[in-house]
Protein backbone atom coordinates (compact mmCIF):
# COMPACT_ATOMS: atom_id res chain seq x y z
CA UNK A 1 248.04 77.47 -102.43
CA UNK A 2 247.80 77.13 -98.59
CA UNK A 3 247.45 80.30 -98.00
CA UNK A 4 244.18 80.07 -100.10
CA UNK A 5 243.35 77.03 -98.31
CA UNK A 6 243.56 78.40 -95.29
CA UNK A 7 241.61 81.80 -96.63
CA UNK A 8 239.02 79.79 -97.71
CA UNK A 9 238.83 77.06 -94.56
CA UNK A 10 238.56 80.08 -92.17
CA UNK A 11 236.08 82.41 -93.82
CA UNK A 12 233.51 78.73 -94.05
CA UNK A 13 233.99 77.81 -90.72
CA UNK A 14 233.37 81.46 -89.37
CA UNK A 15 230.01 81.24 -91.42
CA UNK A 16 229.44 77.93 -90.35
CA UNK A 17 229.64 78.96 -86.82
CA UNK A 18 227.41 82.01 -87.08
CA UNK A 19 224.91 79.55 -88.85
CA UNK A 20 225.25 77.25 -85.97
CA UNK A 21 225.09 79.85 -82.95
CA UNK A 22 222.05 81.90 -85.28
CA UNK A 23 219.63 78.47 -85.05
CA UNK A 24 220.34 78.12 -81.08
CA UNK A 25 219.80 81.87 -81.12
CA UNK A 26 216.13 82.31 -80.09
CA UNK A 27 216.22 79.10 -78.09
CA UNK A 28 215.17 80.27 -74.61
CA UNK A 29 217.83 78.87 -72.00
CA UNK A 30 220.20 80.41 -69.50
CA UNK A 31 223.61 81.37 -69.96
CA UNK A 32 224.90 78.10 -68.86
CA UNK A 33 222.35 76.61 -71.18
CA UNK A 34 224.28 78.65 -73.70
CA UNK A 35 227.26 77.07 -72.34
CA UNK A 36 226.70 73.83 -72.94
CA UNK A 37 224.54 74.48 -76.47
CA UNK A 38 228.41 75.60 -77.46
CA UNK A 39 230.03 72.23 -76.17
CA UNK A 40 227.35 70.29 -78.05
CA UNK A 41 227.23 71.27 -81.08
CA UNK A 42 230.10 74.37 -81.97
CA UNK A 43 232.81 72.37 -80.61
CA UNK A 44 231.88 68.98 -82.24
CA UNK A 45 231.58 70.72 -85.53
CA UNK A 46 235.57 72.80 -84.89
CA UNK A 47 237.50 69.42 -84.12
CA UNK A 48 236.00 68.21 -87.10
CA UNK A 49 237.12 70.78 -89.15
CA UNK A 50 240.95 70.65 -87.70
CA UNK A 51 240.99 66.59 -87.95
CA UNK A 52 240.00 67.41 -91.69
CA UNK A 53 242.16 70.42 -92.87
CA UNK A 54 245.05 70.53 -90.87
CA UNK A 55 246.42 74.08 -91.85
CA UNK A 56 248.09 76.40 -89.59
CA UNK A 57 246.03 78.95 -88.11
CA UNK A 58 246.54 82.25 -87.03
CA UNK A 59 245.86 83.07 -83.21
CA UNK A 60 243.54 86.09 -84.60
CA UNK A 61 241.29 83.27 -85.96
CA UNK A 62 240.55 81.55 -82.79
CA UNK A 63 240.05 85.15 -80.83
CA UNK A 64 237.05 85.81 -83.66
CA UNK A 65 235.98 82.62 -82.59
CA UNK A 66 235.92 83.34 -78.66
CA UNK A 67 234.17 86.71 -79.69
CA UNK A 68 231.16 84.75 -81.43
CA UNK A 69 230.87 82.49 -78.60
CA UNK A 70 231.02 85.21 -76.09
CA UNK A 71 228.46 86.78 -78.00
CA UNK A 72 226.42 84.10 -78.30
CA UNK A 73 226.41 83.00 -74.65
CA UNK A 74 225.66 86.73 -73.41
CA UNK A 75 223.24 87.39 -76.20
CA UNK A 76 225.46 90.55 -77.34
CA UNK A 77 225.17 92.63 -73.87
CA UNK A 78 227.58 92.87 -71.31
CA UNK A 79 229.13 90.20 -69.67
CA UNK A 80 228.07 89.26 -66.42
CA UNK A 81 231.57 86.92 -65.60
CA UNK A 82 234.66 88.32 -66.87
CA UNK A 83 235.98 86.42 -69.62
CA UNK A 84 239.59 85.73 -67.94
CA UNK A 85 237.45 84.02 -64.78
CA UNK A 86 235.93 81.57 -68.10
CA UNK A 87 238.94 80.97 -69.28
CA UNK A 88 240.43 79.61 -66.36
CA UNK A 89 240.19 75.86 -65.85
CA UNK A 90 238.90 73.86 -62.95
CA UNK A 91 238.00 77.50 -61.32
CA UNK A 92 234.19 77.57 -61.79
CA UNK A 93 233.37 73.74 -61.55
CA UNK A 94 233.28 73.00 -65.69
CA UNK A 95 231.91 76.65 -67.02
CA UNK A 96 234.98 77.18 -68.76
CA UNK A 97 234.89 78.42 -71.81
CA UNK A 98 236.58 75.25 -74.37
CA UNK A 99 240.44 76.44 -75.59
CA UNK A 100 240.09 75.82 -78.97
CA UNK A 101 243.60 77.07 -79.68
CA UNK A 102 244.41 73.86 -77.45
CA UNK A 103 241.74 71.70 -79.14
CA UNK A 104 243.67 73.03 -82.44
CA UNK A 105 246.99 71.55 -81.39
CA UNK A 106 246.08 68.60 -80.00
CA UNK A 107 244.19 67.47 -83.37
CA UNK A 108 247.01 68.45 -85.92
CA UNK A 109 250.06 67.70 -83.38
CA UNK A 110 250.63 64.44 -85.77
CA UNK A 111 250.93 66.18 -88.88
């Protein structure tokens, strides 16, 4: 039953986010636009989701989720910042990319 839970939790969420990223799409902004656009309303929406259904999730889960954003933010070309220099914190003055493996734990570390 979990497993279905979980099945069924990821495969909304991924649609949800695609929904989400798909109405911002055409929105003509910068990258860091993009950036923030992804802290306003993607992120919101994902700590949500792990206050609600605290299942366990597997790390492949959150890497499709990096992938959309990535996507998103670079409009599906090349990146112009490698993705390691986003993921590092306090590097490039609050352009970080959000951990939501971390996000993840710290909203389910109670159950």
């Amino acid at each position: 039953y979990i497993q279905y839970l979980y099945e069924e939790n990821y495969h909304t969420l991924i649609n949800e986010i695609k929904g989400e990223l798909n109405k911002w799409r055409d929105i003509p902004c910068s990258w860091i636009g993009r950036f923030n656009i992804v802290k306003m309303s993607v992120l919101p929406n994902l700590i949500y989701r792990f206050n609600a259904i605290p299942v366990k999730l597997l790390a492949s889960y959150f890497m499709d989720i990096a992938k959309l954003i990535i996507e998103f933010i670079w409009r599906s070309k090349r990146s112009r910042i490698a993705n390691t220099i986003l993921n590092e914190k306090n590097k490039v003055r609050g352009l970080t990319l959000p951990d939501f493996k971390t996000y993840h734990k710290a909203t389910v570390w109670y159950w």
